[in-house]
N, C-alpha and C. Protein backbone atom coordinates (compact mmCIF):
# COMPACT_ATOMS: atom_id res chain seq x y z
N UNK A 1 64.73 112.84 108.08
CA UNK A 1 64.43 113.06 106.69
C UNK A 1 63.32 114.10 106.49
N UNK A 2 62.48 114.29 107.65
CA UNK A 2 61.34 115.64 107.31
C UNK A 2 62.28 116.89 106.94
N UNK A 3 63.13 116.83 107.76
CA UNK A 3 63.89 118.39 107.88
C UNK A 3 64.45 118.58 106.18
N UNK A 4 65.15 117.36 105.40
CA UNK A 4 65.85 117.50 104.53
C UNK A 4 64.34 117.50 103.54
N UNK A 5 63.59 116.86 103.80
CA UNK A 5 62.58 117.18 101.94
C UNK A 5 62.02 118.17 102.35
N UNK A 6 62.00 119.02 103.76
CA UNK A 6 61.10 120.56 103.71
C UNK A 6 61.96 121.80 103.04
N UNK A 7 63.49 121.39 103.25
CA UNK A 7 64.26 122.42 103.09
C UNK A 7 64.40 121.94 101.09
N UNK A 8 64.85 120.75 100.94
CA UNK A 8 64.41 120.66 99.12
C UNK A 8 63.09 121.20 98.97
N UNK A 9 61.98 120.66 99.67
CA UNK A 9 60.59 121.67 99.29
C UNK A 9 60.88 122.75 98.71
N UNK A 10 61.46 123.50 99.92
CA UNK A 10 61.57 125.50 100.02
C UNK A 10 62.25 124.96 98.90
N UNK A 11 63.41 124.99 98.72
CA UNK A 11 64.82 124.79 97.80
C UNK A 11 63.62 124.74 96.42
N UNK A 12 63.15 124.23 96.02
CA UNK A 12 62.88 123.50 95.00
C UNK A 12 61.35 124.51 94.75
N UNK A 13 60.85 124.88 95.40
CA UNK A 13 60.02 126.26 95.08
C UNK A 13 60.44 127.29 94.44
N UNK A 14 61.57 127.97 94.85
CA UNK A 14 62.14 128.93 94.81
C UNK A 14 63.17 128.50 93.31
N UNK A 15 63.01 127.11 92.99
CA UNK A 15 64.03 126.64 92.14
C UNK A 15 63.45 126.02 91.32
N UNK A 16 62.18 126.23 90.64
CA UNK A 16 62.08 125.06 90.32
C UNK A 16 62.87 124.39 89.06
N UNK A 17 63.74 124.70 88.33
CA UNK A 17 64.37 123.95 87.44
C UNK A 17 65.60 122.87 87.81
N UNK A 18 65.88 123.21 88.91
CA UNK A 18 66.89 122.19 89.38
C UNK A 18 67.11 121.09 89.67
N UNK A 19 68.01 120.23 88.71
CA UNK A 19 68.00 118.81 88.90
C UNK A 19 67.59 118.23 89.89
N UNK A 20 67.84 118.97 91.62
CA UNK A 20 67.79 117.74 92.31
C UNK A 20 66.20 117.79 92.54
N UNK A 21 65.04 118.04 91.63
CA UNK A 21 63.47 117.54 91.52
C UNK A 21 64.23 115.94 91.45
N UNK A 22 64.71 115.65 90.65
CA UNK A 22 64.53 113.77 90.45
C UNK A 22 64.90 113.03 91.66
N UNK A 23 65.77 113.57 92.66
CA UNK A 23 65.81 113.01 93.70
C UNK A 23 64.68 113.09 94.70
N UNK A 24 63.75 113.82 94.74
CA UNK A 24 62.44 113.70 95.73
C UNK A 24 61.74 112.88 95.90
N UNK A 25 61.72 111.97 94.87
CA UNK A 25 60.70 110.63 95.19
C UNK A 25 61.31 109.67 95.68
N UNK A 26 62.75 109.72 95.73
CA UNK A 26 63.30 108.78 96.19
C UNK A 26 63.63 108.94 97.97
N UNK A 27 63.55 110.13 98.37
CA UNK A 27 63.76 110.05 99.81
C UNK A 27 62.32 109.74 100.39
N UNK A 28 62.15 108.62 101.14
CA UNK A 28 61.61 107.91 102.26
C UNK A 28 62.29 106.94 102.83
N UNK A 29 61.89 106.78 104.16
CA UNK A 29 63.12 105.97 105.11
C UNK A 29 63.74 106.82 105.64
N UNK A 30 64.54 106.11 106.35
CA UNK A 30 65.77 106.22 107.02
C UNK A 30 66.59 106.33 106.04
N UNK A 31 67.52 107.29 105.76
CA UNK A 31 68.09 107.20 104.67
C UNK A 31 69.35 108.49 104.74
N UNK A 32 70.45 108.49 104.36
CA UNK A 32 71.55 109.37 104.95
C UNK A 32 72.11 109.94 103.48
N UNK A 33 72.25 110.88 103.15
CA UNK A 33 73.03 111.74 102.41
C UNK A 33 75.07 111.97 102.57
N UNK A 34 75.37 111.41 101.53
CA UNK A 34 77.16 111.98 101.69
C UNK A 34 77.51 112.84 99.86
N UNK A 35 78.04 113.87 100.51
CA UNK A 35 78.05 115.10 99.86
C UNK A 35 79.99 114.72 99.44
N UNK A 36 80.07 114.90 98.36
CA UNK A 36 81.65 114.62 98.38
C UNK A 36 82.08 115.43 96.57
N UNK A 37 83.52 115.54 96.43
CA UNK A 37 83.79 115.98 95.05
C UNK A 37 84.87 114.85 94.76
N UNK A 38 85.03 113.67 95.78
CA UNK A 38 86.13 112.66 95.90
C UNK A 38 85.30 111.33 94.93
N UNK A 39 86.18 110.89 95.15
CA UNK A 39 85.85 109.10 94.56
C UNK A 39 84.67 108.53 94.89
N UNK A 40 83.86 107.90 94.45
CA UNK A 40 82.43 107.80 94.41
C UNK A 40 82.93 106.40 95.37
N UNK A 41 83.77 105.14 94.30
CA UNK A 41 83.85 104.20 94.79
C UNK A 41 84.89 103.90 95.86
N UNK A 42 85.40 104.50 95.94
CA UNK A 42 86.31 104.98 97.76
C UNK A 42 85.38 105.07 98.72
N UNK A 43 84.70 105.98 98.45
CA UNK A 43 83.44 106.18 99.39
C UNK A 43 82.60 105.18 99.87
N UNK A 44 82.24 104.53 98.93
CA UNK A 44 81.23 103.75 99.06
C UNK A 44 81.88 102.28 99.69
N UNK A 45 82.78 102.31 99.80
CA UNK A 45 83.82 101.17 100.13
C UNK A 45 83.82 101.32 101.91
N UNK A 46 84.01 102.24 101.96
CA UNK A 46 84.52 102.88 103.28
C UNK A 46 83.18 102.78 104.05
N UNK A 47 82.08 103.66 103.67
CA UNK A 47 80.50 103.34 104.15
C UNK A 47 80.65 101.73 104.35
N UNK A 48 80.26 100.96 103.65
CA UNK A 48 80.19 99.51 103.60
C UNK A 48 80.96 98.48 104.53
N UNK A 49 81.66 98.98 104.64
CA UNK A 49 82.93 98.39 105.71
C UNK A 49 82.16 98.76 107.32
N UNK A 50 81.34 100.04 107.36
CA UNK A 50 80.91 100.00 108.97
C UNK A 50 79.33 99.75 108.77
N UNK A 51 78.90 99.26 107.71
CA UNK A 51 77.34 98.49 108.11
C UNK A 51 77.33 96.97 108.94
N UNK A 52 76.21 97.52 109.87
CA UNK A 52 76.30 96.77 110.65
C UNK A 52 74.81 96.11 110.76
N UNK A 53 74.93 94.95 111.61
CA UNK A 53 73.40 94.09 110.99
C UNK A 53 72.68 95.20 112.72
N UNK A 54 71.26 95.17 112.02
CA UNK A 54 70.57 95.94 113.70
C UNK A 54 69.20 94.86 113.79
N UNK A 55 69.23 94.95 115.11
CA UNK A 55 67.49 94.18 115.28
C UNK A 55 66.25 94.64 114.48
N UNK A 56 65.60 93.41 114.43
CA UNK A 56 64.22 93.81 113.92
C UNK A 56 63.67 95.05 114.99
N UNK A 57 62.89 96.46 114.35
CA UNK A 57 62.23 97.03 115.45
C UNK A 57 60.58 96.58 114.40
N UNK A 58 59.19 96.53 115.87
CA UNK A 58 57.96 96.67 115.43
C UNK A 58 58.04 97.33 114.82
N UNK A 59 56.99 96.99 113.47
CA UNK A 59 56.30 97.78 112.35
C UNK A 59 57.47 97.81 110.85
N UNK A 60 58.84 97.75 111.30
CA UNK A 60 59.44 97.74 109.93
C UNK A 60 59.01 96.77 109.04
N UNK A 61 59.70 97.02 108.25
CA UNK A 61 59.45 95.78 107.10
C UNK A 61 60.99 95.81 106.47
N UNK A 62 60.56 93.82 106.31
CA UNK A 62 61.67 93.42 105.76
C UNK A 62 61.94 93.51 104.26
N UNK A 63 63.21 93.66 103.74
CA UNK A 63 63.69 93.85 102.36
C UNK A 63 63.20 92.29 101.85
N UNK A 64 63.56 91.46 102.18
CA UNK A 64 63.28 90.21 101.59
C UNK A 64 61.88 89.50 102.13
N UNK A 65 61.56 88.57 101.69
CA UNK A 65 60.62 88.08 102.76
C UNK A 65 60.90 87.03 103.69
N UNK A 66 60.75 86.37 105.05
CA UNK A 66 61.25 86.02 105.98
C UNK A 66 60.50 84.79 106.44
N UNK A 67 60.65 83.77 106.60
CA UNK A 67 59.97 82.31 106.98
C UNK A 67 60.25 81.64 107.97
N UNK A 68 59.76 81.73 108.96
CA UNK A 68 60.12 81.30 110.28
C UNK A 68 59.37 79.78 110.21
N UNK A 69 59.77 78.68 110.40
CA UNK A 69 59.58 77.32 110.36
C UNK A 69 58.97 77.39 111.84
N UNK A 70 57.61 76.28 111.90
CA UNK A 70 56.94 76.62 113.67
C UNK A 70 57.89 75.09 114.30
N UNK A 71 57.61 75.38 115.42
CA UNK A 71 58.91 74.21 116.12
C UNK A 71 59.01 75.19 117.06
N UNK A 72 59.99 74.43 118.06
CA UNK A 72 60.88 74.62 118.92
C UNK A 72 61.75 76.12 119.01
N UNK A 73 62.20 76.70 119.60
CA UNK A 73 62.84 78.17 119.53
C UNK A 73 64.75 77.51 120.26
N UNK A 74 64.10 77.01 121.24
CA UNK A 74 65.59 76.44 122.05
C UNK A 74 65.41 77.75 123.03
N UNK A 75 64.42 78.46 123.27
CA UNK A 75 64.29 79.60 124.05
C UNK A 75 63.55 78.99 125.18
N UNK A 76 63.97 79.53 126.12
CA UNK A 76 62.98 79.50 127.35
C UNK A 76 62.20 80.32 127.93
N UNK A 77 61.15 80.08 128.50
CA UNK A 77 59.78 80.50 128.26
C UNK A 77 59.92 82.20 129.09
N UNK A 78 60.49 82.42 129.85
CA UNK A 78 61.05 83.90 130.13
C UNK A 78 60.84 84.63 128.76
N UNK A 79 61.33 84.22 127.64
CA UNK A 79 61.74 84.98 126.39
C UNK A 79 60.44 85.46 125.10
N UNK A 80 59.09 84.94 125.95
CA UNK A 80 58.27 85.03 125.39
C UNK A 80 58.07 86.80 125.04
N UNK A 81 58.06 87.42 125.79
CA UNK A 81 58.02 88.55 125.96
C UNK A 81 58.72 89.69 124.53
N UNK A 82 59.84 88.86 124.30
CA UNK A 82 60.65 89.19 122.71
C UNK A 82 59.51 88.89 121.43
N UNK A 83 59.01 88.04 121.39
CA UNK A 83 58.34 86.98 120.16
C UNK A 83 56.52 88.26 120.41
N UNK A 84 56.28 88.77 121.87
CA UNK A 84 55.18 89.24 121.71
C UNK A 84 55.58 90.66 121.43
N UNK A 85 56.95 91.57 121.47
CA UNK A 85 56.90 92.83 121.38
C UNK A 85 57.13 92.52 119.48
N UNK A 86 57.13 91.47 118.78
CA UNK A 86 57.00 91.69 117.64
C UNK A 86 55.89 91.04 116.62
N UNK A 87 55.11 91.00 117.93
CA UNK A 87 53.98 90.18 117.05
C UNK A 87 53.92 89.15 116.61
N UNK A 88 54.43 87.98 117.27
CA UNK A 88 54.47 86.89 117.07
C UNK A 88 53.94 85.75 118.06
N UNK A 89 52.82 84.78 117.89
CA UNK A 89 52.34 84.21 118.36
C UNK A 89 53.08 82.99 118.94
N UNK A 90 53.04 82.56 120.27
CA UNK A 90 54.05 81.68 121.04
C UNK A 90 53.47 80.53 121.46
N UNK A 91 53.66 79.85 121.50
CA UNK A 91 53.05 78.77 122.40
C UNK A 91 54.13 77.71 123.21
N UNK A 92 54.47 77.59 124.77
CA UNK A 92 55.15 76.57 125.43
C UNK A 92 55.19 75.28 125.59
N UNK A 93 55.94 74.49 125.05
CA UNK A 93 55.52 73.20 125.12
C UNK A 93 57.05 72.78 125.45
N UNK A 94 57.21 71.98 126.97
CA UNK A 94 58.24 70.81 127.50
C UNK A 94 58.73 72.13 127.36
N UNK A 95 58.96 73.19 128.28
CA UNK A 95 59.79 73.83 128.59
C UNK A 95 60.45 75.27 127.84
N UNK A 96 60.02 74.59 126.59
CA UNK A 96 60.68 75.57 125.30
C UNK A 96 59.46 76.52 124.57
N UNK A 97 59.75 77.85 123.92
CA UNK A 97 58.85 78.54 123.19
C UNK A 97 58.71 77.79 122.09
């Protein structure tokens, strides 16, 4: 996404009356562009059909907020190593995280 708001930057210097100013505040993230003169909702049908769920990575943040109940994991203690690359405090007890 740097590459695409430097080139709207330039774009939008050289331009400045052009609608796509209202789209600039909205690009941050990860975030993908589809360029089309076809069916909006075809499209968007088709996208939707290949989202796929991905792991938590460190530092994101979640859309909703997330409540992990403390207890038991059913994990074994090998797996601690997962719970610390995301910042999460562990403790072993009878075998289990």
């Amino acid at each position: 996404n740097t590459t695409i708001r430097r080139v709207l930057r330039d774009y939008l210097m050289k331009n400045p009356k052009s609608p796509l100013r209202a789209i600039v505040d909205y690009i941050e993230g990860n975030i993908g562009f589809i360029f089309t003169n076809g069916d909006v909702g075809k499209i968007r049908e088709k996208v939707e059909a290949f989202e796929v769920p991905a792991p938590a990575r460190v530092g994101s943040v979640a859309p909703a907020d997330v409540f992990i109940e403390p207890g038991p994991t059913g994990c074994d203690p090998g797996q601690t190593s997962w719970f610390q690359a995301l910042n999460i405090p562990t403790k072993i007890n009878r075998g289990q995280v």
